[in-house]
N, C-alpha and C. Protein backbone atom coordinates (compact mmCIF):
# COMPACT_ATOMS: atom_id res chain seq x y z
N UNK A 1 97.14 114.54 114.26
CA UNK A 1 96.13 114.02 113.34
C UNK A 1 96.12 114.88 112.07
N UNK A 2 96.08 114.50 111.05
CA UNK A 2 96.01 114.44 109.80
C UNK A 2 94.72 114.86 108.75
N UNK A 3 93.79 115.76 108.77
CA UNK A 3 92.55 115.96 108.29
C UNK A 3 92.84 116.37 107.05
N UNK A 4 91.74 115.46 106.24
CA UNK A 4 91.48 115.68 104.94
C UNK A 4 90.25 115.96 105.03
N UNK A 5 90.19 117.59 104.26
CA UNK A 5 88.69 117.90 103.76
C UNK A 5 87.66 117.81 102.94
N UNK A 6 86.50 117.22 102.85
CA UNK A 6 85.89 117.25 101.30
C UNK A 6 84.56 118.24 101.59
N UNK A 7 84.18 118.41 100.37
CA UNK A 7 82.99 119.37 100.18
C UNK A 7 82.26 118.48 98.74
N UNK A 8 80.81 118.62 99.65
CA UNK A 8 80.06 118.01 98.31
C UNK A 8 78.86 118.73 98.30
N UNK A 9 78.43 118.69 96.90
CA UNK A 9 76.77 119.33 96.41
C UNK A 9 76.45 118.65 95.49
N UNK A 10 74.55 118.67 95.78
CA UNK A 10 74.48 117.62 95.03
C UNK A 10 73.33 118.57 93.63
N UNK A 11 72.90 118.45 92.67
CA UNK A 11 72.49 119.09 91.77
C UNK A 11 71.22 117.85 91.20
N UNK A 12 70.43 118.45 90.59
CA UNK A 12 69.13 117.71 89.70
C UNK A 12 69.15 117.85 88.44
N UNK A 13 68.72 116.83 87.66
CA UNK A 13 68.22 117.79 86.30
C UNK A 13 67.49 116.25 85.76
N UNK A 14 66.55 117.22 84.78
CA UNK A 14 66.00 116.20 84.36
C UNK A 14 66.24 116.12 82.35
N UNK A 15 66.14 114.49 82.61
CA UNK A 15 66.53 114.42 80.62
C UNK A 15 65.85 112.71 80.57
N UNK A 16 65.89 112.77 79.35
CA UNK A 16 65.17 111.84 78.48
C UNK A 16 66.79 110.64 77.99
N UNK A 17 66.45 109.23 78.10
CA UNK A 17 66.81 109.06 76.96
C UNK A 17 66.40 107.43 76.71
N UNK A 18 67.68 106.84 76.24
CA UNK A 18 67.11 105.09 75.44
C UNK A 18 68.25 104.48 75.48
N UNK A 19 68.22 103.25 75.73
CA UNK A 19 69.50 102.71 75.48
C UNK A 19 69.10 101.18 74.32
N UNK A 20 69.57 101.46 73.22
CA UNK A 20 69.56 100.90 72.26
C UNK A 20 70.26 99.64 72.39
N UNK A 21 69.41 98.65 71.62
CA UNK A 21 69.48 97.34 71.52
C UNK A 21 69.94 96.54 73.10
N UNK A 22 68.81 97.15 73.90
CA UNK A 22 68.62 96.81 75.39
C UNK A 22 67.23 96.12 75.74
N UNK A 23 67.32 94.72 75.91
CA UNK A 23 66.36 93.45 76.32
C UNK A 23 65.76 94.37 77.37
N UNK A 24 64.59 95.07 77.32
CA UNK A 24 63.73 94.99 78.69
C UNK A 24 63.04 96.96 78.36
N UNK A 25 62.63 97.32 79.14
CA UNK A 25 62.00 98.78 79.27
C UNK A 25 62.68 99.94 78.74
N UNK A 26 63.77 99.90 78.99
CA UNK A 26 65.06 101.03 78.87
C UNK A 26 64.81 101.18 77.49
N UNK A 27 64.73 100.05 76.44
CA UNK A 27 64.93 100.05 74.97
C UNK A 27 64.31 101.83 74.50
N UNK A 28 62.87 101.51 75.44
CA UNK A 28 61.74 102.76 74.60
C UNK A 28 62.64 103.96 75.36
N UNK A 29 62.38 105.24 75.03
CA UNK A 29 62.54 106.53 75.25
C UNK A 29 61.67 106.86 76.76
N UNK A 30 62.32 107.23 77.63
CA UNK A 30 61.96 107.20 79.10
C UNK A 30 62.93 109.01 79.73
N UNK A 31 62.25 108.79 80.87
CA UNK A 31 63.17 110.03 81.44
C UNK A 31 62.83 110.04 82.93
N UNK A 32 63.76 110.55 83.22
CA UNK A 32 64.55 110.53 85.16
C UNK A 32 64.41 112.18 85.18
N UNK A 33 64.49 112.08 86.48
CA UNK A 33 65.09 113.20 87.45
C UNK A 33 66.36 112.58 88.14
N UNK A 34 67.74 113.01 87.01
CA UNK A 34 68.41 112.27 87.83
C UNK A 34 69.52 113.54 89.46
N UNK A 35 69.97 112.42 89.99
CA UNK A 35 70.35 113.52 91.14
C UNK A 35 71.97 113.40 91.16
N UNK A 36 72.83 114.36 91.20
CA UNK A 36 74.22 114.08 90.93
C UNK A 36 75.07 115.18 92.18
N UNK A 37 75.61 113.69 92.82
CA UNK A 37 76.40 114.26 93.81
C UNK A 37 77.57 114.15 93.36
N UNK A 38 78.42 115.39 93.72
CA UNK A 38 80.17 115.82 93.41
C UNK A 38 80.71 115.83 94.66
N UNK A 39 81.73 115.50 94.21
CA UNK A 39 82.51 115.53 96.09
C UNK A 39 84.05 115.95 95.73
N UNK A 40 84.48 117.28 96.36
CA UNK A 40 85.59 117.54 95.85
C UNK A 40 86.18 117.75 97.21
N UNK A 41 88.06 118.06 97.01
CA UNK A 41 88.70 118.32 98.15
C UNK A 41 89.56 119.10 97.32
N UNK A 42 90.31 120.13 98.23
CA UNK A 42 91.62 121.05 97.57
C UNK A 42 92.40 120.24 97.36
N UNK A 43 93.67 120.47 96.55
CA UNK A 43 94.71 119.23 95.95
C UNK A 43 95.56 119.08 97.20
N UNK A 44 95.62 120.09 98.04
CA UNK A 44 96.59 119.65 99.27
C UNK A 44 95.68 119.26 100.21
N UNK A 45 94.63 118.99 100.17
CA UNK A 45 93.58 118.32 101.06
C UNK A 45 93.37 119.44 101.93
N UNK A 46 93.56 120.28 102.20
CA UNK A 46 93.25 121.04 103.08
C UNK A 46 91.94 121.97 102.53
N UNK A 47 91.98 123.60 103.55
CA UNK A 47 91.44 124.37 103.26
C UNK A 47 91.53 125.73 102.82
N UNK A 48 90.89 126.42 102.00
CA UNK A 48 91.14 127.69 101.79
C UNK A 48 91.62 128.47 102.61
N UNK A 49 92.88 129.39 102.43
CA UNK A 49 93.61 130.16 103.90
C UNK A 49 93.61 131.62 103.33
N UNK A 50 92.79 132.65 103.37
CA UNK A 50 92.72 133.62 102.71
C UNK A 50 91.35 134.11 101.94
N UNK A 51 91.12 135.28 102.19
CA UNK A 51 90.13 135.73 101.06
C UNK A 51 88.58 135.50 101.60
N UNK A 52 88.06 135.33 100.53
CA UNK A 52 86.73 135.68 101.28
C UNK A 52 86.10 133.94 100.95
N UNK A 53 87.20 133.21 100.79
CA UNK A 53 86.46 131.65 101.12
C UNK A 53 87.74 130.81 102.26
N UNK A 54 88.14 132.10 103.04
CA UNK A 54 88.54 131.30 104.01
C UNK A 54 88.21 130.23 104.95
N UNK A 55 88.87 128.93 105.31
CA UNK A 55 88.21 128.25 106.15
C UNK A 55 87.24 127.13 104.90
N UNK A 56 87.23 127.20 103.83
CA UNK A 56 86.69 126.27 102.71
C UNK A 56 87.14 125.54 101.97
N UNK A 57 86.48 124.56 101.57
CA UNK A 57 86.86 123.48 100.54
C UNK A 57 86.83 124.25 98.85
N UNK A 58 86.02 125.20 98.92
CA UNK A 58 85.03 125.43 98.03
C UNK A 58 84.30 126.44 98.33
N UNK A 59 84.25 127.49 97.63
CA UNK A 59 82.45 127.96 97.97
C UNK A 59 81.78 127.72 97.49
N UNK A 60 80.75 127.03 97.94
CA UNK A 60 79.61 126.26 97.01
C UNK A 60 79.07 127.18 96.01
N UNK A 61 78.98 128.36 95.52
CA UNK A 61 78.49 129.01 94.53
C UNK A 61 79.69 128.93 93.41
N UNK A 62 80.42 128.95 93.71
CA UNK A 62 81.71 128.25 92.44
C UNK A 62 81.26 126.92 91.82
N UNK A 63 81.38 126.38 92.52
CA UNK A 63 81.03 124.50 92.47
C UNK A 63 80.05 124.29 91.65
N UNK A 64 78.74 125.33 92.33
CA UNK A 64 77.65 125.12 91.42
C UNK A 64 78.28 125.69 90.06
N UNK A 65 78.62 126.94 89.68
CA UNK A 65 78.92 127.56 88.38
C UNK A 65 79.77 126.87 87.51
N UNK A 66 80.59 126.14 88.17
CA UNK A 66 81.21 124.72 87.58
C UNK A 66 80.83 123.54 86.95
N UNK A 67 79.81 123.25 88.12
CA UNK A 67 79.08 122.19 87.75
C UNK A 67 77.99 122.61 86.20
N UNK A 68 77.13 123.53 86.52
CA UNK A 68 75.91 123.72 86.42
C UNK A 68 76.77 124.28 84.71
N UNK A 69 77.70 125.03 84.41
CA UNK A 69 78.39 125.14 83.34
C UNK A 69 78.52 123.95 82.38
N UNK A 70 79.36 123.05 83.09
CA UNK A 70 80.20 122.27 82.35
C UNK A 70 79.53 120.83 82.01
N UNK A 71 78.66 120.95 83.24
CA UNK A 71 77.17 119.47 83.14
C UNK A 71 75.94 119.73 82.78
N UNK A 72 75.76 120.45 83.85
CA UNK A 72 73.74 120.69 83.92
C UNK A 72 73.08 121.01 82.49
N UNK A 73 73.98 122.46 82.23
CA UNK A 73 73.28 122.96 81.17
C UNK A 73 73.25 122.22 79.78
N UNK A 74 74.32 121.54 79.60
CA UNK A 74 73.93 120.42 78.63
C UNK A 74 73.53 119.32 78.48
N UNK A 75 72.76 119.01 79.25
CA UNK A 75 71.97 117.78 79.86
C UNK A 75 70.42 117.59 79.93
N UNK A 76 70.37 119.04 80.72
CA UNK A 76 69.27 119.48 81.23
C UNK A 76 67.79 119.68 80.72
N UNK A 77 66.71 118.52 80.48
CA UNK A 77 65.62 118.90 79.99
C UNK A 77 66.24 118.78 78.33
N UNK A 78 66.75 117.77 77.88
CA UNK A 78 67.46 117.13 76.39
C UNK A 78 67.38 115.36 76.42
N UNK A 79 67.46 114.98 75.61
CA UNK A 79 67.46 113.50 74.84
C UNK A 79 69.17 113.27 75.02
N UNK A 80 69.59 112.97 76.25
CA UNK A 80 70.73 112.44 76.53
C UNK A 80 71.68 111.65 74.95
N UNK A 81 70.86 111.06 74.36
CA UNK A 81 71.30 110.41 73.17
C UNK A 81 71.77 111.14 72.54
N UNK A 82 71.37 112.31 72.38
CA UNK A 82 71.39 113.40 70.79
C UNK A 82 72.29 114.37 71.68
N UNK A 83 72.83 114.56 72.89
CA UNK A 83 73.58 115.02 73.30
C UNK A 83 75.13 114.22 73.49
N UNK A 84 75.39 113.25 73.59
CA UNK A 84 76.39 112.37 73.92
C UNK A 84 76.78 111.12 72.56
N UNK A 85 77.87 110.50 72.73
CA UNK A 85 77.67 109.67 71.39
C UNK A 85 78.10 108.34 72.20
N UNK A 86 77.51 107.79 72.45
CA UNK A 86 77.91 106.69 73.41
C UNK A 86 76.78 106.09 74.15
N UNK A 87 76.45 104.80 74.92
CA UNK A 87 75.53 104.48 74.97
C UNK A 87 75.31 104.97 76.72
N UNK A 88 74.07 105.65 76.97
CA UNK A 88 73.63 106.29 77.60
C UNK A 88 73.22 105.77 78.85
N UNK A 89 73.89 105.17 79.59
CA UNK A 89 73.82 104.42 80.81
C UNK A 89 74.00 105.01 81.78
N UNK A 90 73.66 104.51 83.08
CA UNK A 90 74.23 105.45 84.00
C UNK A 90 75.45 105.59 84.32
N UNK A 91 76.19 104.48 84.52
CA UNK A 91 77.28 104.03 84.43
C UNK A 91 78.56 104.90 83.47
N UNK A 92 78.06 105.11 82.06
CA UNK A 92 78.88 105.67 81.36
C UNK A 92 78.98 107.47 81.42
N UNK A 93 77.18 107.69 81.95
CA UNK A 93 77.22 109.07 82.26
C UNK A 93 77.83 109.26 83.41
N UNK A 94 77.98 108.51 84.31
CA UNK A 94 78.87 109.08 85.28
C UNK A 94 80.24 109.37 84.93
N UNK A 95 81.00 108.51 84.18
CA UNK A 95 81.94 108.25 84.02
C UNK A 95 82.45 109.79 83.05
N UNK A 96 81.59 110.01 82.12
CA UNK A 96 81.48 110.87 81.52
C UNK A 96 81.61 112.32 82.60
N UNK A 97 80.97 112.88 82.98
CA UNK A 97 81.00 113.67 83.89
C UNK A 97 82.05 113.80 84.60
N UNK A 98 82.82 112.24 85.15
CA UNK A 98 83.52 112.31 86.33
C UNK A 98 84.49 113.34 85.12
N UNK A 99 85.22 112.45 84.13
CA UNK A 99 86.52 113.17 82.93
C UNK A 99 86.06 114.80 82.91
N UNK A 100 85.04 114.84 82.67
CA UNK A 100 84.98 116.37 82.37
C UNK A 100 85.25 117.24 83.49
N UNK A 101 84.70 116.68 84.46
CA UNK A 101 85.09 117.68 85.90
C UNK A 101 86.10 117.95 86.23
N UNK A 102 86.56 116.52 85.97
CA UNK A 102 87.85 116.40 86.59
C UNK A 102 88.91 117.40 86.30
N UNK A 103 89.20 117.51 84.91
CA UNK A 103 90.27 118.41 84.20
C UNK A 103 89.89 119.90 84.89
N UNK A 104 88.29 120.03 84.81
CA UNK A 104 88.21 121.52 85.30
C UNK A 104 88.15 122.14 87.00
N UNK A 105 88.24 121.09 87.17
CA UNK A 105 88.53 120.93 88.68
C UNK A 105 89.93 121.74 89.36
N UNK A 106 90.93 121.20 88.56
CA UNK A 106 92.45 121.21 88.66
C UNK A 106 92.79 122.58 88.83
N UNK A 107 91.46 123.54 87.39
CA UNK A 107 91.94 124.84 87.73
C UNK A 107 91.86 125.62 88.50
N UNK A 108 90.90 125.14 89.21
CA UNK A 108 90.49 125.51 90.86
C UNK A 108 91.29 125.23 92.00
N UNK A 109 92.17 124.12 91.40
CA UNK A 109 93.01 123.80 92.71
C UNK A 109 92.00 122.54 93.33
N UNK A 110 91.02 121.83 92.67
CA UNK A 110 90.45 120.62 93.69
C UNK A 110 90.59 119.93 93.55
N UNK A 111 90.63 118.97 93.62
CA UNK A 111 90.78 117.40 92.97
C UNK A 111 89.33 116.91 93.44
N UNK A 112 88.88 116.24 92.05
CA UNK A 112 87.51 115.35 91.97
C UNK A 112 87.54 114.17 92.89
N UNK A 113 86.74 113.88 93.74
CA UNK A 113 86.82 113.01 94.16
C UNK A 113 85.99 111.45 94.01
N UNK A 114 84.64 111.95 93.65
CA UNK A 114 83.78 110.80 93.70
C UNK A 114 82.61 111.78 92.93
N UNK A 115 82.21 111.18 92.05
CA UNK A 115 80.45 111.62 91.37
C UNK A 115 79.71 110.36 91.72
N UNK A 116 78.59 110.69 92.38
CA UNK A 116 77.53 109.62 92.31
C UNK A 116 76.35 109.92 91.37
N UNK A 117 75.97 109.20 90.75
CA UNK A 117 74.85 109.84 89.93
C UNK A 117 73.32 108.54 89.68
N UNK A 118 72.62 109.50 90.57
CA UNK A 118 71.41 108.77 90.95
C UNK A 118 70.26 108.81 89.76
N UNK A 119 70.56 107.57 89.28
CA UNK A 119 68.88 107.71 88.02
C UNK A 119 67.58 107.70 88.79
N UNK A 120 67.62 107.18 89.87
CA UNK A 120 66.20 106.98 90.43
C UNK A 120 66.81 106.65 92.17
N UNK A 121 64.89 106.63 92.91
CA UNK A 121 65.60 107.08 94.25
C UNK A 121 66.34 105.32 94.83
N UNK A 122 66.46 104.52 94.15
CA UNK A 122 67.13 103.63 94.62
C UNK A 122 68.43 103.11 93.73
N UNK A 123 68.40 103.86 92.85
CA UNK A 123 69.62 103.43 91.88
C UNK A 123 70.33 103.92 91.29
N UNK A 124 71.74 104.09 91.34
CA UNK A 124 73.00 105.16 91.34
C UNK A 124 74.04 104.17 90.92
N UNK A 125 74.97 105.09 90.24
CA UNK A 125 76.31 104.93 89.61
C UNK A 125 76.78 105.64 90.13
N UNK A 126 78.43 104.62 91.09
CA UNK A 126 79.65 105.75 91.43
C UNK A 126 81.11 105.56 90.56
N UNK A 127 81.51 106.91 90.45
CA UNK A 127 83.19 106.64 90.15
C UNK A 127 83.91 107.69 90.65
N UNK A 128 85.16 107.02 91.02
CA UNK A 128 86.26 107.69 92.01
C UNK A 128 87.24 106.96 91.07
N UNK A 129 88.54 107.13 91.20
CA UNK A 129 89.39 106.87 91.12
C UNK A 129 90.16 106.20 92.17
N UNK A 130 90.72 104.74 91.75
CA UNK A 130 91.76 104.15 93.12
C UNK A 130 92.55 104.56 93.34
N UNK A 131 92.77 104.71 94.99
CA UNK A 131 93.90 105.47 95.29
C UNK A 131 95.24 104.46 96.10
N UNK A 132 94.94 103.60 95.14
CA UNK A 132 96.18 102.59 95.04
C UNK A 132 97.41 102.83 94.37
């Protein structure tokens, strides 16, 4: 048998924003606590063999310093709009996020697997890549 490993954490933050020339509520300036799950695996799918994250995908205090670097802090408690140039969906922020991780992922040796990113507790945007 064949095991592939993943490791995921999931992170909060909260931000403001609007999505312009949008029929319904969204139009006005609003804000989430949104919740963003990462899900990574090593590029050989396996696990760390060595060192003091032997036996890991990840040590989750990396992941976070990764994450919390390259996402959180520019997100975090800001007007999503005036941070990004693009229209501010969930959809596109995921998408957004997924590109950025992704590249910095690589230098770690992980490959990105899936971001889910929850605007509210019933409604989330995912992207993965097909592995077609």
């Amino acid at each position: 048998m064949n095991l592939k490993f993943k490791a995921k954490k999931i992170f909060t933050f909260d931000a403001a924003h609007f999505l312009a020339d949008y029929q319904g509520k969204c139009a006005n300036m609003h804000g989430h606590t949104y919740k963003l799950e990462i899900t990574v695996s090593r590029i050989n799918g396996g696990l760390v063999r060595g060192g003091s994250s032997d036996g890991m995908v990840v040590d989750f205090s990396q992941l976070n310093k990764i994450v919390k670097e390259a996402v959180i802090d520019k997100v975090d408690h800001k007007v999503i709009n005036e941070v990004i140039n693009f229209r501010a969906t969930s959809e596109n922020l995921a998408s957004y996020f997924y590109d950025t991780l992704k590249v910095i992922c690589t230098d770690y040796e992980l490959k990105l697997e899936k971001i889910v990113l929850w605007e509210s507790q019933t409604a989330c945007s995912e992207v993965s890549e097909d592995d077609l």
